[in-house]
Protein backbone atom coordinates (compact mmCIF):
# COMPACT_ATOMS: atom_id res chain seq x y z
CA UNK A 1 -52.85 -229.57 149.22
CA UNK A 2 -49.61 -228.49 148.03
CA UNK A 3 -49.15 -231.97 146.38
CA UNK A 4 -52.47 -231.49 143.89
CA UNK A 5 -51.76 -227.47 143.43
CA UNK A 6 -48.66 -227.24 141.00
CA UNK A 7 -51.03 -226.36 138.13
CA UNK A 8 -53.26 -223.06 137.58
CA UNK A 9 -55.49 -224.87 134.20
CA UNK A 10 -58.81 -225.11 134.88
CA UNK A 11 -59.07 -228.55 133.15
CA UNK A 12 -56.45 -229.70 135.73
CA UNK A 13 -57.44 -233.00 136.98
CA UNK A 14 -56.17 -232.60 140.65
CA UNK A 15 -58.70 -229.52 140.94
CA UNK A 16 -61.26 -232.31 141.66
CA UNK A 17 -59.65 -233.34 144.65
CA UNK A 18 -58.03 -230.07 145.73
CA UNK A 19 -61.16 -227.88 145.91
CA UNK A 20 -63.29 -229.97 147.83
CA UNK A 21 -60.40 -230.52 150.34
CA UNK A 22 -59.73 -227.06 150.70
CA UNK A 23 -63.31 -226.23 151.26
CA UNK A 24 -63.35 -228.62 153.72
CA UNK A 25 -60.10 -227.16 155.39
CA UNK A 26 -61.65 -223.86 154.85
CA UNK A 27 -64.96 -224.35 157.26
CA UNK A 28 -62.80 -226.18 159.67
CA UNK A 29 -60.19 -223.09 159.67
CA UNK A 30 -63.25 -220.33 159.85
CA UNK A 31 -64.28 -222.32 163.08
CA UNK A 32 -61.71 -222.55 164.91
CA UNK A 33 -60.11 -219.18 163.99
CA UNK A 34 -63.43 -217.22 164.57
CA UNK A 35 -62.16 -216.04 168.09
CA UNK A 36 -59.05 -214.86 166.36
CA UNK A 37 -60.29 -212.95 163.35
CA UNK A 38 -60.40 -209.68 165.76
CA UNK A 39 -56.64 -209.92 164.81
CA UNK A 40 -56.36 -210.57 161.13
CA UNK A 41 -58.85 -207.86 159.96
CA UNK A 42 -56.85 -206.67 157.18
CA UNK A 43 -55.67 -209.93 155.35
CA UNK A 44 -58.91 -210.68 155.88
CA UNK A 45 -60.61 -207.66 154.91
CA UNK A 46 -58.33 -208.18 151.23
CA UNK A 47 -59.27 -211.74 151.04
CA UNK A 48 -63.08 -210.70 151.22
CA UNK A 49 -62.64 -207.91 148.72
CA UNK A 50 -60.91 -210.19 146.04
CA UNK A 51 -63.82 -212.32 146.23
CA UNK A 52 -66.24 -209.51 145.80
CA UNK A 53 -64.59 -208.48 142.89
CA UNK A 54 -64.14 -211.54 141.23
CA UNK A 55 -68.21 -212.65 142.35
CA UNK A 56 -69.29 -209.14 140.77
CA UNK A 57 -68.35 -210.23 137.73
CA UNK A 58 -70.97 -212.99 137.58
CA UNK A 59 -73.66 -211.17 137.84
CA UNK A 60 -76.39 -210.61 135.27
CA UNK A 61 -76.49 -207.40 133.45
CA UNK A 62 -79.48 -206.37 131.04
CA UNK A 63 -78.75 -206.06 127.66
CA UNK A 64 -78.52 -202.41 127.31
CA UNK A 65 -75.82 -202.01 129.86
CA UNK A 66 -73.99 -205.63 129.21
CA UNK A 67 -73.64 -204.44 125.14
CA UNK A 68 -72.38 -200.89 125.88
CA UNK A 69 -69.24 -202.27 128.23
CA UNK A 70 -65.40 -201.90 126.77
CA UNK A 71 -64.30 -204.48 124.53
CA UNK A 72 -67.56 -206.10 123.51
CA UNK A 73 -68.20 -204.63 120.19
CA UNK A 74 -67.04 -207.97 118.42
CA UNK A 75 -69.43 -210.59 120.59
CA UNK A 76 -72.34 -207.59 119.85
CA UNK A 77 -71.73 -207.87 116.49
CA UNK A 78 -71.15 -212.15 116.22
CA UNK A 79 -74.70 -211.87 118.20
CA UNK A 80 -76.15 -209.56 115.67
CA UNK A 81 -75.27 -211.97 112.50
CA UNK A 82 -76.38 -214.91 114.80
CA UNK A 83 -79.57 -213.52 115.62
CA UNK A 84 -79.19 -214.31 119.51
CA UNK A 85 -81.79 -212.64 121.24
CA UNK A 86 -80.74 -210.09 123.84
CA UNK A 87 -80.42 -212.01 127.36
CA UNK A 88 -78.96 -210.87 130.26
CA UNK A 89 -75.56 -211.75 130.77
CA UNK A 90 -72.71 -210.91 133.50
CA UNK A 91 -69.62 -208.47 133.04
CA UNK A 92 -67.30 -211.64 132.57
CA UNK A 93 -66.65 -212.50 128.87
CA UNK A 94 -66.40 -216.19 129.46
CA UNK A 95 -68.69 -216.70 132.85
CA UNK A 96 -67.25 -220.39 133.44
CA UNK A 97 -63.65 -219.59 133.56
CA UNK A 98 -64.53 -216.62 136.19
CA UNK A 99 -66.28 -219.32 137.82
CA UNK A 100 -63.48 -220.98 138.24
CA UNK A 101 -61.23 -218.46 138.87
CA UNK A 102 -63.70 -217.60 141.81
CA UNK A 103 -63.30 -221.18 143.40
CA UNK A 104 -59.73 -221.13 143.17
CA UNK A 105 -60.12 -218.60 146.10
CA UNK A 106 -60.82 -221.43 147.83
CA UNK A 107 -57.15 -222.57 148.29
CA UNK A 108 -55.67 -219.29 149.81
CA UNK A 109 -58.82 -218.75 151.49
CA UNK A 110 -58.63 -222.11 153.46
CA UNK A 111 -54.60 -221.49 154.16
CA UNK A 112 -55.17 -218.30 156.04
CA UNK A 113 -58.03 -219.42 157.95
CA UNK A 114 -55.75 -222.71 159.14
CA UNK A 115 -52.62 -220.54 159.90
CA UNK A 116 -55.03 -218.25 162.42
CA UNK A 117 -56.78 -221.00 163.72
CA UNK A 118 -52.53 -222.82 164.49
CA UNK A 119 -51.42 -219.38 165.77
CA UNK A 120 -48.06 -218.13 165.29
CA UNK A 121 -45.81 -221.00 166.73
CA UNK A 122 -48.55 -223.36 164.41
CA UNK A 123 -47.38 -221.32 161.44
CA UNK A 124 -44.06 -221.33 161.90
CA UNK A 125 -44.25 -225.28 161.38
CA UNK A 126 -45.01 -224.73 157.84
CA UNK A 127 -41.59 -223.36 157.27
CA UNK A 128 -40.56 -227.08 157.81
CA UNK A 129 -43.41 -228.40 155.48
CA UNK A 130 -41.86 -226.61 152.84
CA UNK A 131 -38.76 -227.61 152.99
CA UNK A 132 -39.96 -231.13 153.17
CA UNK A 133 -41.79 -230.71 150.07
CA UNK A 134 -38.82 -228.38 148.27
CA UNK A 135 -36.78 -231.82 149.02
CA UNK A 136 -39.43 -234.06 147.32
CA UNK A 137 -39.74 -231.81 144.56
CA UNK A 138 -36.31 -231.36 143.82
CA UNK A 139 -35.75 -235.26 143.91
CA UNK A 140 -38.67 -235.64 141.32
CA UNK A 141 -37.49 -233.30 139.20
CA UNK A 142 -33.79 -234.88 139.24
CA UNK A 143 -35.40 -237.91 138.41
CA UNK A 144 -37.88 -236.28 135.62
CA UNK A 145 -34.76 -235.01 133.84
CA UNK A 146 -32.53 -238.18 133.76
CA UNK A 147 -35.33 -240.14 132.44
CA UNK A 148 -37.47 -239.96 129.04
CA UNK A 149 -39.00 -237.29 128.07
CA UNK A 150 -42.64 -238.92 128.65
CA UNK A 151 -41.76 -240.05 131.95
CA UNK A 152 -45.14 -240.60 134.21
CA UNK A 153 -43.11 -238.77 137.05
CA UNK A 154 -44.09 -235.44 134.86
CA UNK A 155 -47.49 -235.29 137.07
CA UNK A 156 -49.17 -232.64 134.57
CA UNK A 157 -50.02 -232.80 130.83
CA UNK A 158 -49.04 -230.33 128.70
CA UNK A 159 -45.83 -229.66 130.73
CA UNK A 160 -42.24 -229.19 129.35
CA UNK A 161 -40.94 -231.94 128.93
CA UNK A 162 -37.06 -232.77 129.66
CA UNK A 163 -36.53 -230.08 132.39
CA UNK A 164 -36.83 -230.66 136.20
CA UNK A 165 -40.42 -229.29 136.99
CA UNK A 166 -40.76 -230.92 140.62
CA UNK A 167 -44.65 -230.97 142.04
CA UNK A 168 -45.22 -228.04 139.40
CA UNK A 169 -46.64 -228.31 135.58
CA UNK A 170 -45.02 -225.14 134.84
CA UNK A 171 -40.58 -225.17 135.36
CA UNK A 172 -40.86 -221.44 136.21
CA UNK A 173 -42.93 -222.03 138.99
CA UNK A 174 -40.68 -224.53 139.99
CA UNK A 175 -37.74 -222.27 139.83
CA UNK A 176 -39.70 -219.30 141.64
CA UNK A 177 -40.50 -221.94 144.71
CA UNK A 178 -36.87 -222.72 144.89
CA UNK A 179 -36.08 -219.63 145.42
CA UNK A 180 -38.39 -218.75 148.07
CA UNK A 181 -37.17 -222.11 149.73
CA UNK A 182 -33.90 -220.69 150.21
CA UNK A 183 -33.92 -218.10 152.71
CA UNK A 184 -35.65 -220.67 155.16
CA UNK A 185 -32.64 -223.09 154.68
CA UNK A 186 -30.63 -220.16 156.02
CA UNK A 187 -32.77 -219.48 159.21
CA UNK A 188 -32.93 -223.16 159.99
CA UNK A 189 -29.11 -222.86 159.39
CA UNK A 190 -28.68 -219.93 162.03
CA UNK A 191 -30.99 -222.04 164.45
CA UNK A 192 -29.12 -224.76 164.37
CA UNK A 193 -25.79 -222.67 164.86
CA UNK A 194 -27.02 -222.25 168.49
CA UNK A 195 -26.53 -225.82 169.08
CA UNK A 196 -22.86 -226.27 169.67
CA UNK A 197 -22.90 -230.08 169.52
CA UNK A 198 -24.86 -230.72 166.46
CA UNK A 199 -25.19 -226.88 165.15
CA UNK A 200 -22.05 -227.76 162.24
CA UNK A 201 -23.12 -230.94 161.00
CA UNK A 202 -26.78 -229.87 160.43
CA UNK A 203 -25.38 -226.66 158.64
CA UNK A 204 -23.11 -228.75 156.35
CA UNK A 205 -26.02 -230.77 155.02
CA UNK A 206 -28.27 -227.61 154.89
CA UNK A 207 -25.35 -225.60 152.95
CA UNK A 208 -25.50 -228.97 150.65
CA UNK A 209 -28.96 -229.40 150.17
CA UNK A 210 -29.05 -225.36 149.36
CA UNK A 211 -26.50 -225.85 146.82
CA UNK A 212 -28.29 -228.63 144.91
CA UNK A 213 -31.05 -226.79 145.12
CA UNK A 214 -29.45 -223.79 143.05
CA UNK A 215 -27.95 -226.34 141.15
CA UNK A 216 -31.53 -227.51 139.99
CA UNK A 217 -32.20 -224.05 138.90
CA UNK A 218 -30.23 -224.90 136.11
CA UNK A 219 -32.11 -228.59 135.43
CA UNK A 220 -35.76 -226.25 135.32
CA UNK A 221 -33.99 -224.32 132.03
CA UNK A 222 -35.77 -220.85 133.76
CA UNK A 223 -33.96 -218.10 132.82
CA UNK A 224 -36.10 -215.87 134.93
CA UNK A 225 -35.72 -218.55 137.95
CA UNK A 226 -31.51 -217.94 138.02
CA UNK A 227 -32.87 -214.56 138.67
CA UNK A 228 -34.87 -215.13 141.47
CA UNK A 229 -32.36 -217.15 142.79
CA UNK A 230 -29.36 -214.51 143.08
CA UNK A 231 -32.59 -212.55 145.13
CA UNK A 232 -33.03 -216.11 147.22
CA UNK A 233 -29.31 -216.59 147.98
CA UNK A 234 -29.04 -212.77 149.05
CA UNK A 235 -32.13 -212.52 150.99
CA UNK A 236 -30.64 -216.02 152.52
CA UNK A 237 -27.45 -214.65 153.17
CA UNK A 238 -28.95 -211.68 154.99
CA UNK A 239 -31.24 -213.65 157.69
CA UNK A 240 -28.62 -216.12 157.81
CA UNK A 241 -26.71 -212.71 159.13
CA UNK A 242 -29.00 -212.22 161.42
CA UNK A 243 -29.59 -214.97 163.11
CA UNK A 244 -26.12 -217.00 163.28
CA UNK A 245 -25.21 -218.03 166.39
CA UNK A 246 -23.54 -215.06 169.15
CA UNK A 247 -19.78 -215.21 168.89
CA UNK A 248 -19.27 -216.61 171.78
CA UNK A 249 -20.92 -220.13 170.52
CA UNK A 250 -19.03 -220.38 167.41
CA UNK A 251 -16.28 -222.80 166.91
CA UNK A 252 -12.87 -221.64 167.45
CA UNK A 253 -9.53 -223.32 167.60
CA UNK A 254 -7.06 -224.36 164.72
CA UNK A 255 -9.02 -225.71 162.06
CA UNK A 256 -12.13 -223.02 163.01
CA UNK A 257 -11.84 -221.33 159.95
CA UNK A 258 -11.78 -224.97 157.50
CA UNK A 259 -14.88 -226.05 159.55
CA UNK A 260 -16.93 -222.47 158.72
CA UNK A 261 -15.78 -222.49 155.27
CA UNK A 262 -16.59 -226.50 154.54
CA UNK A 263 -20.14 -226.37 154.37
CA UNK A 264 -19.79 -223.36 150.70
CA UNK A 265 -16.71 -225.44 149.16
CA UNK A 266 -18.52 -228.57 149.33
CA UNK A 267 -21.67 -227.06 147.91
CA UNK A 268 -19.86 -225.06 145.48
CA UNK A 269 -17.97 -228.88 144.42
CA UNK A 270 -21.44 -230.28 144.37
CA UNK A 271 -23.00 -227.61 142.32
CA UNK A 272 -20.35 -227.92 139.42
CA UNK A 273 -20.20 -231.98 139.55
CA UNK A 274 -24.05 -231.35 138.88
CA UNK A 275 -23.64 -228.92 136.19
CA UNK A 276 -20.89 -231.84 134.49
CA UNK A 277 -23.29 -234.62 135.18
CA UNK A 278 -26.32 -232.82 133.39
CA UNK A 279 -23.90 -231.79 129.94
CA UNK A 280 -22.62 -235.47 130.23
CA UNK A 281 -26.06 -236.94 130.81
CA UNK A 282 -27.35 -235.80 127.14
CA UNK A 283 -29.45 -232.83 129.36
CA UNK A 284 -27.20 -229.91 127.75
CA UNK A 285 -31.13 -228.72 126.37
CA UNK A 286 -31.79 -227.65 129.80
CA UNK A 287 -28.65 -225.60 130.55
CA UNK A 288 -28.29 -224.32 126.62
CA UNK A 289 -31.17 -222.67 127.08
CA UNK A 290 -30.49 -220.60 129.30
CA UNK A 291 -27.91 -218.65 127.48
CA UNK A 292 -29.86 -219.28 123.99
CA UNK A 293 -32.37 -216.66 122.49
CA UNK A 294 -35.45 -219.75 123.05
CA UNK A 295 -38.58 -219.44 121.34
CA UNK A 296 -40.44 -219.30 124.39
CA UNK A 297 -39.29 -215.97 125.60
CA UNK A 298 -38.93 -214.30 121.59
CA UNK A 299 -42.67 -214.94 121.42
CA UNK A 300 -43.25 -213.36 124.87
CA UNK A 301 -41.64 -210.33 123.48
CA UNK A 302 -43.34 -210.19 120.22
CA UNK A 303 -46.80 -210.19 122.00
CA UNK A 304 -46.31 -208.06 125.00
CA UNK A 305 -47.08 -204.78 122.30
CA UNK A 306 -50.76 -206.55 122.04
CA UNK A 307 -51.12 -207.17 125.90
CA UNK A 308 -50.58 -203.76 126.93
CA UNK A 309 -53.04 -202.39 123.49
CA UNK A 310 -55.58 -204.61 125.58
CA UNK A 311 -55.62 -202.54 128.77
CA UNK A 312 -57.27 -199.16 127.35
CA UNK A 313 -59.62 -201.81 125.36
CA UNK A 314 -61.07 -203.45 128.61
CA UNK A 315 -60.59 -200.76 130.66
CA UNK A 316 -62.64 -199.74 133.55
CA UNK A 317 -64.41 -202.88 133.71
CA UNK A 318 -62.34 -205.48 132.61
CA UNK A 319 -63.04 -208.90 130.47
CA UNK A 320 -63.33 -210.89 133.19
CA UNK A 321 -61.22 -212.93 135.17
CA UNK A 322 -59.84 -215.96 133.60
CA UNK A 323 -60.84 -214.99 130.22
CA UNK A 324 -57.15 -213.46 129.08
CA UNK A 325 -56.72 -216.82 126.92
CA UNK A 326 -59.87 -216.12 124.87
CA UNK A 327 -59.78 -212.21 124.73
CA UNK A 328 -56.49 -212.39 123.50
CA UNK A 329 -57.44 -214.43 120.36
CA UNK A 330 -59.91 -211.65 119.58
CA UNK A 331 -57.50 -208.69 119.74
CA UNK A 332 -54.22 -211.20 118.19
CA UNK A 333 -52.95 -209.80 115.32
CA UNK A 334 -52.49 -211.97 112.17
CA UNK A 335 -48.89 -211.08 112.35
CA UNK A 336 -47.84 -213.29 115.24
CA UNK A 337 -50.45 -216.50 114.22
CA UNK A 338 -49.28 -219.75 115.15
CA UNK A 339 -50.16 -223.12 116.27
CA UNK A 340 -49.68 -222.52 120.00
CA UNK A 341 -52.01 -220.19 121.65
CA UNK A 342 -51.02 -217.58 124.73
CA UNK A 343 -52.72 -219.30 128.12
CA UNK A 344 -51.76 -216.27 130.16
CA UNK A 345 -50.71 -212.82 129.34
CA UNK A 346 -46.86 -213.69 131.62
CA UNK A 347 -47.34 -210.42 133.20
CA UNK A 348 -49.51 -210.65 135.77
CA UNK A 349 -49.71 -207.26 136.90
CA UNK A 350 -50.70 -206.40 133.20
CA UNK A 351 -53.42 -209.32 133.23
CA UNK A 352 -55.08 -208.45 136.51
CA UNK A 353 -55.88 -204.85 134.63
CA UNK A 354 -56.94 -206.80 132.08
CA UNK A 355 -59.47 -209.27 133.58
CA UNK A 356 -60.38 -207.02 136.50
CA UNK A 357 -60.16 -203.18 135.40
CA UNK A 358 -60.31 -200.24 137.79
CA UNK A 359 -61.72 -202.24 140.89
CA UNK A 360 -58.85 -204.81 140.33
CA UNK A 361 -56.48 -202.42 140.14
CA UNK A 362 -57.51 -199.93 142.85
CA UNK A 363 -57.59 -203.24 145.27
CA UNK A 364 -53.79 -204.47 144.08
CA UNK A 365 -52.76 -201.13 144.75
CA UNK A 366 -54.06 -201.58 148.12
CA UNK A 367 -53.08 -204.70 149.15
CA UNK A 368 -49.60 -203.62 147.85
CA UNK A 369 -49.47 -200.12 150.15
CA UNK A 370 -50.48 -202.10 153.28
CA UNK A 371 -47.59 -204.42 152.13
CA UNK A 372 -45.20 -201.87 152.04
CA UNK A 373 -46.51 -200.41 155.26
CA UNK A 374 -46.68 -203.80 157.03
CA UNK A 375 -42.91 -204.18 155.87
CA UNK A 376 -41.35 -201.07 156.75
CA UNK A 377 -43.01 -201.57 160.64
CA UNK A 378 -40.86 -205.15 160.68
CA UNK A 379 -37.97 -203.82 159.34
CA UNK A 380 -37.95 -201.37 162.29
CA UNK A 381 -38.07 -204.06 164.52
CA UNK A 382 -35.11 -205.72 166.22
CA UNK A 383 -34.42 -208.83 165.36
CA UNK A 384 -32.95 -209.85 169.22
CA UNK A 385 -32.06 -213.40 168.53
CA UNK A 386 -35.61 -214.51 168.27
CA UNK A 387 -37.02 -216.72 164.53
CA UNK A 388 -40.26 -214.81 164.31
CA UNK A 389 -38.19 -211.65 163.22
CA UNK A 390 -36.42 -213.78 160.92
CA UNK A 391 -39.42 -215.58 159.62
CA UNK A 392 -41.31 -212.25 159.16
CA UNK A 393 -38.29 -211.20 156.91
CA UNK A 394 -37.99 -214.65 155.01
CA UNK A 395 -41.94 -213.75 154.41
CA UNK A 396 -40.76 -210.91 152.95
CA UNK A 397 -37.97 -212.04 150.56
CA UNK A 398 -40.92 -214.66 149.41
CA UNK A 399 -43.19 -212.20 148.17
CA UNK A 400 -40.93 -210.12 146.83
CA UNK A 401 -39.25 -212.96 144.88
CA UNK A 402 -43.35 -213.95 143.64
CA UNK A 403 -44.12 -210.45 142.72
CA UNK A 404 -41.15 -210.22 140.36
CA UNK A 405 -41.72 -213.63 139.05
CA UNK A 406 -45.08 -212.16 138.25
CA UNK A 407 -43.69 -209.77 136.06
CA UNK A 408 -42.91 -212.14 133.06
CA UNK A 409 -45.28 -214.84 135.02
CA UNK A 410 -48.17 -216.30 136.85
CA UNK A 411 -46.53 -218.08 139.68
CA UNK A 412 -49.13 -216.75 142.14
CA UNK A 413 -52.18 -218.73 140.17
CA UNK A 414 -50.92 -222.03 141.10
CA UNK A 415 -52.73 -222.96 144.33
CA UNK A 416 -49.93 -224.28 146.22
CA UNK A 417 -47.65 -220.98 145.54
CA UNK A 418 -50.74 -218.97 146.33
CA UNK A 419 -50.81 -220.97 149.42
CA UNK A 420 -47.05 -220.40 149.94
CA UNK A 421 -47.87 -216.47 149.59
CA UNK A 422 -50.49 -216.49 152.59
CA UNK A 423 -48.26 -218.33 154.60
CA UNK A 424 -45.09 -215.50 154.11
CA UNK A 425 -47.69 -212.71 154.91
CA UNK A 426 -48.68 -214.57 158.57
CA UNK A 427 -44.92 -214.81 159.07
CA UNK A 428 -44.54 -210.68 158.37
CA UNK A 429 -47.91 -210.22 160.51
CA UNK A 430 -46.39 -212.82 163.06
CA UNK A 431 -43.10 -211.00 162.99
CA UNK A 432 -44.67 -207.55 163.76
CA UNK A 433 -46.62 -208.45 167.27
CA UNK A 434 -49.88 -209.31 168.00
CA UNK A 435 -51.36 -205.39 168.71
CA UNK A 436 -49.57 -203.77 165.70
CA UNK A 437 -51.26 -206.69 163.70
CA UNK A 438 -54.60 -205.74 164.73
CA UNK A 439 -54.42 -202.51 162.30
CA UNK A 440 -51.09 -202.73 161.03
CA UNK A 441 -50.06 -199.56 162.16
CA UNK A 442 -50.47 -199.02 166.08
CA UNK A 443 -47.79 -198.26 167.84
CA UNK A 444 -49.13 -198.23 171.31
CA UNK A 445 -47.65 -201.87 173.04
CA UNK A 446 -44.86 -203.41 171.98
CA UNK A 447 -44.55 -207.15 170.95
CA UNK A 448 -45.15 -209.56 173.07
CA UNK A 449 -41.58 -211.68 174.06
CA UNK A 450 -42.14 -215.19 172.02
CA UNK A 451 -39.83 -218.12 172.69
CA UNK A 452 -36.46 -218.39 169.66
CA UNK A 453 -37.17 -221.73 168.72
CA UNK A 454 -38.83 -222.17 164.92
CA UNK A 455 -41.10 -224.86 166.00
C-alpha cells in the first residue's frame, strides 16, 4: 500500500487501487485480530470515534437547522438568488470530498487491524519494510533530480518538479518520512553491534546509507524537512545510546577507536561529495532554496492571518472535512488573489478545527492526552537490552517528528504516512506490555520478558 499512498488528492489515480486493497486488508485484519481487540481498546476506541465524526457530517439536516449553521450565510444567500428550493442537506459544505475523506479511513484503519492480527514480533517486521522502502525512495528521488524535470519517475501530477520527492507527490512529505526513517537505522545499528563478527561492517553501511539519506534532505529543497531531520538524527542518536552493544562486546585493540569513528567520517565525506555533486550537476535550485526567502513559504505566511479568521467562522460545527480548499476561496481576501489556489490550510492542527469544529477538536485533544500518557508510562520503563523498548521509543520520535511537520503541513493525510503513524503507536503500545496496553494505565503486572531480536 505504501507504494500507491504518497498522495492525499482525492483525484489521485492510485486511490483506485489503494482503497479497494485496503478494504480488503481491512476485513482480513478485523478477522483475524478479533480475539485480540480485548487488547487494543483504546486505539481502537479513537479509530471508531474519528469515523463517527467524520460519518456525522454526512448526514441530512432539514433546512431550518442546515441554513442557521456557522459559515453558511454565503451558500444561503447564492441559494436565495438561485431560487434552489430548500432540501435537506448534511453539515459538510462539499459532501463528496467528506466522502472521501471518510474512505481514506480506510488505509489506517486496515494497518492497525493487520499489526494486531501479526502481534508484536509481526509488527516489529515493518520496521524493516520501511527501511526497504526509505531505500527505494531515496534511489527514485536521486534519480528524479538528475534527470529532466518531466521525468515519468515523478509518479504524481502536479508535483514539484526538479527536487527528489521519492514514492511521495509532495517533497515535504518526503523529507518528514526521512526523518522518521532515521531513528530505526540507529536501532538496527545497535542490534547489529551485538554481533561481534559482522556487527561493524553492517554499521558502516547503515552509518552510510543514514548519511545519504540526510544528504537527500537537501535534494527534497524542504526547509521544514532539515528540521525534522536535526529531531531524526537526535532521536537516532539517543536509541542508538541505548541499545549499542554492552562494553564488553565492543572492539578494542589499537586501531579500536579508527574502526568506531569510520562509519561518521565516511558518511560525513559522502554527505559533502553529495552536496558538490548536486551544485555541479546544474541542481543548485534544490539546495538555494533552502536558504532563499521562496515563494512557497512567503505565501504561506501571507495567508495564515485568513486561516486562523476561519476558525471563529466555522466554529462549533465545522465546514466539513475535506472542504478547506473550497471554504477558503469563500473567505480569501482579494488582497492575496492569484493563479494558484491553497489545497490545504499547511497547518493541520488549524485545519482539523476548521473542517471538524468542537467534536474534532475535543477528540484530537484526546487522542493527544492518551499520547502523552501512553509515553510517559514507556519512558518509565527500562530499556534492559531488549528492541521493543527501543522500538516503542523510535514510535515515539516518529510521531513527534509528524506532529511538528503538521504544523506548517499535512504529512499525516497521505495514506502511507498515516499508515507509518499507526505502525509507531503499536510499537509505543508494544513497548509498554501487554496488561498496561489493555487501558493504558494499569500498573498491576509487569511486562511480559520478550526475546531482543527486532524480527
Amino acid at each position: 500500500m505504501a507504494l500507491l499512498g504518497g498522495s492525499s488528492r482525492a483525484d489521485t489515480l492510485s486511490l483506485v487501487i489503494l482503497r479497494p486493497l485496503a478494504a480488503l486488508f481491512l476485513a482480513v485484519g478485523v478477522v483475524r485480530s478479533f480475539r485480540r481487540w480485548k487488547d487494543y481498546r483504546m486505539p481502537i476506541a479513537f479509530l471508531l470515534a474519528g469515523v463517527l465524526v467524520v460519518a456525522a457530517q454526512l448526514v441530512p439536516l432539514p433546512p431550518s437547522i442546515w441554513t442557521s449553521l456557522p459559515g453558511r450565510e454565503p451558500l444561503v444567500e447564492v441559494m436565495r438568488v438561485l431560487n434552489v428550493p430548500d432540501v435537506w442537506r448534511p453539515l459538510s459544505m462539499q459532501p463528496a470530498r467528506t466522502s472521501n475523506a471518510l474512505f481514506s479511513l480506510l488505509v489506517p484503519a486496515a494497518t492497525l487491524f493487520l499489526c494486531i492480527a501479526a502481534g508484536p514480533r509481526g509488527t516489529r517486521q515493518a520496521a524493516y519494510v520501511l527501511l526497504a522502502l526509505g531505500g527505494l525512495g531515496a534511489l527514485l528521488g536521486v534519480l528524479q533530480v538528475i534527470g529532466p524535470d518531466s521525468s515519468p519517475l515523478y509518479l504524481y501530477r502536479n508535483t514539484g518538479e526538479g527536487f527528489a520527492n521519492g514514492l511521495f507527490a509532495n517533497r515535504n512529505h518526503h523529507a518528514a518520512f526521512i526523518a522518521c526513517l532515521l531513528p530505526l537505522i540507529a536501532i538496527v545499528a545497535a542490534e547489529s553491534g551485538k554481533d561481534q563478527h559482522r556487527g561493524q561492517a553492517v554499521q558502516w553501511m547503515l552509518s552510510a546509507f543514514a548519511l545519504f539519506l540526510i544528504a537527500l534532505l537537501l535534494m527534497t529543497g524542504s526547509r521544514a524537512g532539515l528540521l525534522l531531520g536535526m529531531i531524526g538524527m537526535g532521536g537516532g542518536m539517543w536509541v542508538f545510546s541505548l541499545g549499542r552493544a554492552p562494553r564488553g562486546s565492543r572492539p578494542s585493540g589499537r586501531f579500536a577507536a579508527v574502526r568506531r569513528w569510520a562509519p561518521a567520517l565516511l558518511a560525513v565525506g559522502a554527505l559533502t561529495l553529495l552536496i558538490v555533486l548536486s551544485v555541479v550537476a546544474a541542481r543548485a535550485p534544490s539546495i538555494a532554496r533552502l536558504f532563499g526567502d521562496g515563494m512557497e513559504g512567503g505565501r504561506r505566511l501571507v495567508v495564515y492571518p485568513t486561516v486562523l479568521r476561519m476558525v471563529p467562522i466555522y466554529f462549533p460545527f465545522g465546514s466539513g472535512f475535506g472542504t478547506f480548499a473550497e471554504v477558503f476561496q469563500i473567505n480569501e481576501p482579494d488582497a492575496i488573489l492569484g493563479p494558484t489556489y491553497l489545497n490545504q490550510a499547511h497547518n493541520d492542527w488549524l485545519q482539523i478545527v476548521i473542517e471538524g469544529g468542537l467534536a474534532a477538536a475535543v477528540a484530537a485533544l484526546a487522542a493527544l492526552a492518551a499520547l502523552v500518557r501512553l509515553s510517559m508510562r514507556m519512558l518509565s520503563r527500562p530499556v534492559t537490552g531488549r528492541t521493543a523498548p527501543l522500538l516503542g521509543r523510535a514510535g515515539l520520535i516518529v510521531l513527534v517528528v509528524i506532529a511538528l511537520a503538521s504544523v506548517v503541513d499535512y504529512p499525516a493525510r497521505a495514506p502511507s504516512i498515516a499508515a507509518l503513524v499507526v505502525v509507531a503507536l503499536m510499537w509505543m503500545l508494544d513497548a509498554v506490555g501487554e496488561r498496561e496496553r489493555e487501558g493504558w494505565q494499569s500498573d498491576v503486572n509487569p511486562p511480559r520478558s520478550r526475546q531482543p531480536v527486532l524480527g
